[in-house]
C-alpha atoms as a PDB file:
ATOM      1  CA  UNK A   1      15.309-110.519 157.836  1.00  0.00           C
ATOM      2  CA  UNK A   2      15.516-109.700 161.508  1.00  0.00           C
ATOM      3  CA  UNK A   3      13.225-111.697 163.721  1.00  0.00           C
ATOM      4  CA  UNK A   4      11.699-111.305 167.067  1.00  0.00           C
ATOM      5  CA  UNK A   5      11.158-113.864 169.186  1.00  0.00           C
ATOM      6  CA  UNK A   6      12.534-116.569 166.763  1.00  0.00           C
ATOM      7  CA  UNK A   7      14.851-118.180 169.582  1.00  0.00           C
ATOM      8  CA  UNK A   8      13.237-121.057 171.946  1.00  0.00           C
ATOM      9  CA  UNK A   9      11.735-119.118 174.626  1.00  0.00           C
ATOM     10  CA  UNK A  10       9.131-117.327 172.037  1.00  0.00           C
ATOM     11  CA  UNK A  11       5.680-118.872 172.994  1.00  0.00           C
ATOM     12  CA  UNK A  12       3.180-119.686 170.175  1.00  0.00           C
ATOM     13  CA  UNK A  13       0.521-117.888 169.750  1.00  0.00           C
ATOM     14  CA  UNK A  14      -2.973-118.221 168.464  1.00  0.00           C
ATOM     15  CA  UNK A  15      -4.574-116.240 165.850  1.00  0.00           C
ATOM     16  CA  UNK A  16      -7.692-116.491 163.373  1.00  0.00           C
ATOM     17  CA  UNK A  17      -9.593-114.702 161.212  1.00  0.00           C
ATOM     18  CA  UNK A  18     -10.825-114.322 157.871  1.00  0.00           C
ATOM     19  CA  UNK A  19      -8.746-114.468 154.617  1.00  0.00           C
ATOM     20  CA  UNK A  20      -9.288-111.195 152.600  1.00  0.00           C
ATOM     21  CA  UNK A  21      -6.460-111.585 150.148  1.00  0.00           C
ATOM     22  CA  UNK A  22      -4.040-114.192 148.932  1.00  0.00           C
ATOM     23  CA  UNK A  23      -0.969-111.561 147.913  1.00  0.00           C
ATOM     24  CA  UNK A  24       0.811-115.346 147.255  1.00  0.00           C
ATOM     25  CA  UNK A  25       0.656-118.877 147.155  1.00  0.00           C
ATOM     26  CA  UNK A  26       3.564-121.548 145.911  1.00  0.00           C
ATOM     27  CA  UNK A  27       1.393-124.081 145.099  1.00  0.00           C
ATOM     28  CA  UNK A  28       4.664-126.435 144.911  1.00  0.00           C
ATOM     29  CA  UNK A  29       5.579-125.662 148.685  1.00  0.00           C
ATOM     30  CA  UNK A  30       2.687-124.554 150.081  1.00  0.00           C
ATOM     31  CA  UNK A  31       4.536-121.074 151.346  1.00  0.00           C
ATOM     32  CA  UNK A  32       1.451-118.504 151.322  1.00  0.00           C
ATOM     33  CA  UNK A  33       1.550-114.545 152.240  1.00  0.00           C
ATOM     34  CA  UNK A  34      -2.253-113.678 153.529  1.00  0.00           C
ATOM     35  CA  UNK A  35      -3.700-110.696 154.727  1.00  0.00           C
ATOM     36  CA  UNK A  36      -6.141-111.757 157.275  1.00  0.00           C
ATOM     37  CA  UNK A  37      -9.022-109.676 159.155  1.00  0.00           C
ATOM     38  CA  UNK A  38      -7.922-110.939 162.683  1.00  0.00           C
ATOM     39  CA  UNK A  39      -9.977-111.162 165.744  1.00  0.00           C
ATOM     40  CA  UNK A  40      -9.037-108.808 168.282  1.00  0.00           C
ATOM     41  CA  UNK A  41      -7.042-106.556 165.160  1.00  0.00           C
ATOM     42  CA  UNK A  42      -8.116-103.622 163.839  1.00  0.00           C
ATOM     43  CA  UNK A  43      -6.177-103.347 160.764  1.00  0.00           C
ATOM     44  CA  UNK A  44      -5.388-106.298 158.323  1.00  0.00           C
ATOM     45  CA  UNK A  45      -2.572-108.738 159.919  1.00  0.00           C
ATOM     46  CA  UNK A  46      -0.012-109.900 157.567  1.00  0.00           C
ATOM     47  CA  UNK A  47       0.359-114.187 157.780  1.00  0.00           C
ATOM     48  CA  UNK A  48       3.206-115.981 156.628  1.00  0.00           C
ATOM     49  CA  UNK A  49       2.534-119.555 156.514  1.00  0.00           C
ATOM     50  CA  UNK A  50       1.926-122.747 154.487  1.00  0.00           C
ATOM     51  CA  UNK A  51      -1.486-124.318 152.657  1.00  0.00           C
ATOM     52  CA  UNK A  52      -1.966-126.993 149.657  1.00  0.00           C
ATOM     53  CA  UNK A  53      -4.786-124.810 149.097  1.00  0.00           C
ATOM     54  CA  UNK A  54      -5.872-121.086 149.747  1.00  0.00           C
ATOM     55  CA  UNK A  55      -8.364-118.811 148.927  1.00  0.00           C
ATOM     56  CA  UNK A  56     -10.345-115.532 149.710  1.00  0.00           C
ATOM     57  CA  UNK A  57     -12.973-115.697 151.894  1.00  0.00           C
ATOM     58  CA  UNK A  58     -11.890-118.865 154.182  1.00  0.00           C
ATOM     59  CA  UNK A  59     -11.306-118.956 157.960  1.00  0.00           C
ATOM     60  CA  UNK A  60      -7.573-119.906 159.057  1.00  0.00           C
ATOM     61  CA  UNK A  61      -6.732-120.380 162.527  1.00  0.00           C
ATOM     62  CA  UNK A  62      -3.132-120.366 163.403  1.00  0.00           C
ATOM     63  CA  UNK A  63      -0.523-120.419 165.628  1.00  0.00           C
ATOM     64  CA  UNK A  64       3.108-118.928 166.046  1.00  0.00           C
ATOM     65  CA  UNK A  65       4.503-115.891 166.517  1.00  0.00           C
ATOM     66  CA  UNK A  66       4.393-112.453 165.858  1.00  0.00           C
ATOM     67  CA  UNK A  67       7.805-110.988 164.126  1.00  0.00           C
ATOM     68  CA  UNK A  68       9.124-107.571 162.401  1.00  0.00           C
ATOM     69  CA  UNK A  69      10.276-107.127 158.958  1.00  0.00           C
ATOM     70  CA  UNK A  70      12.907-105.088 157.941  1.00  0.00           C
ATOM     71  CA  UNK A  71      10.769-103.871 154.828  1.00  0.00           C
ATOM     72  CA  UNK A  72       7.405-105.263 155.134  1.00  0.00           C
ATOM     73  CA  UNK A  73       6.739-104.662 159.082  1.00  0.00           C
ATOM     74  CA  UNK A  74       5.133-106.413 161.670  1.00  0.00           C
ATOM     75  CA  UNK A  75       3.729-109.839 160.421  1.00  0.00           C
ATOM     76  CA  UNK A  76       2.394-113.729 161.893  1.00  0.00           C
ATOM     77  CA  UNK A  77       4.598-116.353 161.434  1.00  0.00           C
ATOM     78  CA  UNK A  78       2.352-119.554 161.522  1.00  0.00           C
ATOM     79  CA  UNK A  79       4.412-122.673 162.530  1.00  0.00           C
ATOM     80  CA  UNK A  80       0.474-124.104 162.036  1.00  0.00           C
ATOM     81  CA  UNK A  81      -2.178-123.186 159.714  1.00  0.00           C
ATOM     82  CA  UNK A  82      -5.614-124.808 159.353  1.00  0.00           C
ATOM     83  CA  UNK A  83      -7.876-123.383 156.560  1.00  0.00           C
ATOM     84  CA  UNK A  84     -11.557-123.793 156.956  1.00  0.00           C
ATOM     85  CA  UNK A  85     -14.080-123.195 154.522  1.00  0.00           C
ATOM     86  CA  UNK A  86     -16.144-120.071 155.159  1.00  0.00           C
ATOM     87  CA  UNK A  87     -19.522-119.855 156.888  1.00  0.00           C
ATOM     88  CA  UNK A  88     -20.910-116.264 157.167  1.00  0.00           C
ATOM     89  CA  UNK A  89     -22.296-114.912 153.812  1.00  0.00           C
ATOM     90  CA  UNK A  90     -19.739-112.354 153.287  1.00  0.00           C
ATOM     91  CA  UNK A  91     -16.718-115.163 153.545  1.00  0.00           C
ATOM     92  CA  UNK A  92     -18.897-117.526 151.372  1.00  0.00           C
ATOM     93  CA  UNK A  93     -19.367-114.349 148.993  1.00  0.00           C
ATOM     94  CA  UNK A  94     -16.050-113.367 148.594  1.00  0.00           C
ATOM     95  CA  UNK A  95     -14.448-117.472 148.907  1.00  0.00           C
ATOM     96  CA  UNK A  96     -16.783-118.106 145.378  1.00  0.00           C
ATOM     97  CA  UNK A  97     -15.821-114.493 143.768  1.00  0.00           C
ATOM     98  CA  UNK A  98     -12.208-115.707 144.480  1.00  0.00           C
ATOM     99  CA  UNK A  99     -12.297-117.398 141.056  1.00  0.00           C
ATOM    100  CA  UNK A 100     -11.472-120.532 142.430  1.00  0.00           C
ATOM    101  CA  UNK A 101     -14.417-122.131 140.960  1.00  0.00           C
ATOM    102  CA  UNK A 102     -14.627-121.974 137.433  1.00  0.00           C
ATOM    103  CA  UNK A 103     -17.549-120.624 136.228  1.00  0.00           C
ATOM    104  CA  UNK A 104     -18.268-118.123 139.305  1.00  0.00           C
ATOM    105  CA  UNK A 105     -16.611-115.269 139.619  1.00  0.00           C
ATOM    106  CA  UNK A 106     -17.677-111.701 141.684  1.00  0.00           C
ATOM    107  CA  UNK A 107     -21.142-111.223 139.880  1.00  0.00           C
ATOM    108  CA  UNK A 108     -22.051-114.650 140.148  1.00  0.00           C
ATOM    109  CA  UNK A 109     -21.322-115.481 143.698  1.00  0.00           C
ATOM    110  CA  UNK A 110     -23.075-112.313 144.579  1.00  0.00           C
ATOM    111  CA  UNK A 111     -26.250-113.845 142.837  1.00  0.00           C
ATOM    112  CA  UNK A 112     -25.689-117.401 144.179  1.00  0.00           C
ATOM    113  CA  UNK A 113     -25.547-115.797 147.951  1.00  0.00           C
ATOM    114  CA  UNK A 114     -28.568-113.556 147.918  1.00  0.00           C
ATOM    115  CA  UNK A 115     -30.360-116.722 146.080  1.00  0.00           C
ATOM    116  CA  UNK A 116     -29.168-119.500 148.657  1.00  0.00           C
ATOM    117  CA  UNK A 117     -27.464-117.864 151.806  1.00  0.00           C
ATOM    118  CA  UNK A 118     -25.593-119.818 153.820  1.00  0.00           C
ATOM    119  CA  UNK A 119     -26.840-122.751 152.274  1.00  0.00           C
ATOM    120  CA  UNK A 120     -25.103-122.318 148.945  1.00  0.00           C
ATOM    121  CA  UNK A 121     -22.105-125.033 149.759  1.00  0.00           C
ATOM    122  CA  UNK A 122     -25.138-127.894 150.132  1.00  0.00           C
ATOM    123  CA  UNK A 123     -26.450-126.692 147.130  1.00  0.00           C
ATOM    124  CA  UNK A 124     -23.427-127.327 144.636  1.00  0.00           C
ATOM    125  CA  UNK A 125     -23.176-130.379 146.277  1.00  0.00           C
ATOM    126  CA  UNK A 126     -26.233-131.995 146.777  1.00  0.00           C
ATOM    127  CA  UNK A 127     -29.187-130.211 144.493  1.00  0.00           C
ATOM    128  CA  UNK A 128     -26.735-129.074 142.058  1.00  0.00           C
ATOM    129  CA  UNK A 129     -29.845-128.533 139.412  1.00  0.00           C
ATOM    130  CA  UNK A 130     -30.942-125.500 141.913  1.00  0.00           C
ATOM    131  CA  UNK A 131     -27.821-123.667 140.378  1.00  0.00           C
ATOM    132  CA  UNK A 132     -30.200-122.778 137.409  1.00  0.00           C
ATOM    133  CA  UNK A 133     -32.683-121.005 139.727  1.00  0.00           C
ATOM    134  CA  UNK A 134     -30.196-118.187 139.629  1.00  0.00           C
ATOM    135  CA  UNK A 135     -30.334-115.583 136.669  1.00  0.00           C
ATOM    136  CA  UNK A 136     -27.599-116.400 133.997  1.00  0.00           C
ATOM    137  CA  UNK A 137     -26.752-120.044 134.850  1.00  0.00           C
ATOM    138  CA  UNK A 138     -27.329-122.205 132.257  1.00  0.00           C
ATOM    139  CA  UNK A 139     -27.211-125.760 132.318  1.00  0.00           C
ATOM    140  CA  UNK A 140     -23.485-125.650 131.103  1.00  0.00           C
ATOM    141  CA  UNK A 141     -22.568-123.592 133.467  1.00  0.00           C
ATOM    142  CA  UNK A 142     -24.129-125.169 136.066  1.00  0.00           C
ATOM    143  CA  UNK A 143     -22.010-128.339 134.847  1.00  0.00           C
ATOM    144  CA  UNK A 144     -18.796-126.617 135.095  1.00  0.00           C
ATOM    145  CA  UNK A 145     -19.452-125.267 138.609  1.00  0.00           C
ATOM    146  CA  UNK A 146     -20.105-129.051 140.293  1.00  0.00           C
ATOM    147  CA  UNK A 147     -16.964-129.842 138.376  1.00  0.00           C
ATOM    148  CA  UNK A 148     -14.681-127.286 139.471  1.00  0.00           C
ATOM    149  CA  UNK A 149     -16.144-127.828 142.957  1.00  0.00           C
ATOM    150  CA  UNK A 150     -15.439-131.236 142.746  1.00  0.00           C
ATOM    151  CA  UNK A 151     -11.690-130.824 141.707  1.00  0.00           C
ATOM    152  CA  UNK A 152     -11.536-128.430 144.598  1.00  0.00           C
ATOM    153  CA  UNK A 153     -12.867-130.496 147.245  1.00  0.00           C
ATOM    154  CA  UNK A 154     -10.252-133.444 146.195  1.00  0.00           C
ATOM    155  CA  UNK A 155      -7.774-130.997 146.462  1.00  0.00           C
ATOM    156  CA  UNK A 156      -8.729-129.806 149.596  1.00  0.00           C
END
């Protein structure tokens, strides 16, 4: 792998954006590949960096530097990455279709967004009997949401 920029005088960088695709996570290590809408980028930005935790649809801001890969082209090298849970309606949308929480997947989280907005976070945790307002969740469902939420957020 050649890199640019990888000797001392490189200065860090800041980037952040929006996750739109975990291509891979080592949950062991922490080593992640994202591709990131990034402010100030039109096309998606390749991020290398490392996460306990990942997922479409949250906000990472980084820092570190920019290099080029012999195969896979110009990509972000984070020496820091801090993930952020998502706050606009389209990052909530697509964090909860993400099938990180058991129980919602695209259809669901489509249906949990249009029913709560932004607000849909607060509900799971604190008025987690709303759930059933939306078409299709059940009480048993609406059990193994909090759950998986739960396990989440200690993960997190």
């Amino acid at each position: 792998m050649e890199v640019a920029g990888s000797g001392s005088s490189g200065e860090r960088e800041p980037l952040a954006g929006l996750v739109e695709r975990v291509t891979f996570h080592n949950a062991d290590s922490g080593f992640c590949v994202l591709r990131v809408k990034a402010r100030g980028h039109r096309e998606l930005v390749t991020v290398l960096g490392a996460a306990p935790s990942i997922a479409a649809g949250e906000y990472v801001q980084a820092s570190g530097r920019w290099e080029t890969h012999r195969e896979h082209g110009l990509q972000f090298r984070a020496t820091f990455l801090r993930v952020t849970a998502p706050t606009s309606a389209e990052g909530i949308e697509k964090y909860l279709g993400s099938g990180l929480i058991k129980g919602i997947g695209p259809v669901f989280a489509q249906r949990l967004i249009s029913t709560f907005k932004e607000m849909v976070f607060e509900v799971i945790e604190h008025t987690p009997q709303r759930l059933r307002e939306v078409e299709g969740i059940g009480a048993k469902r609406a059990l193994r949401i909090t759950a998986s939420w739960a396990d989440q957020k200690v993960i997190r």
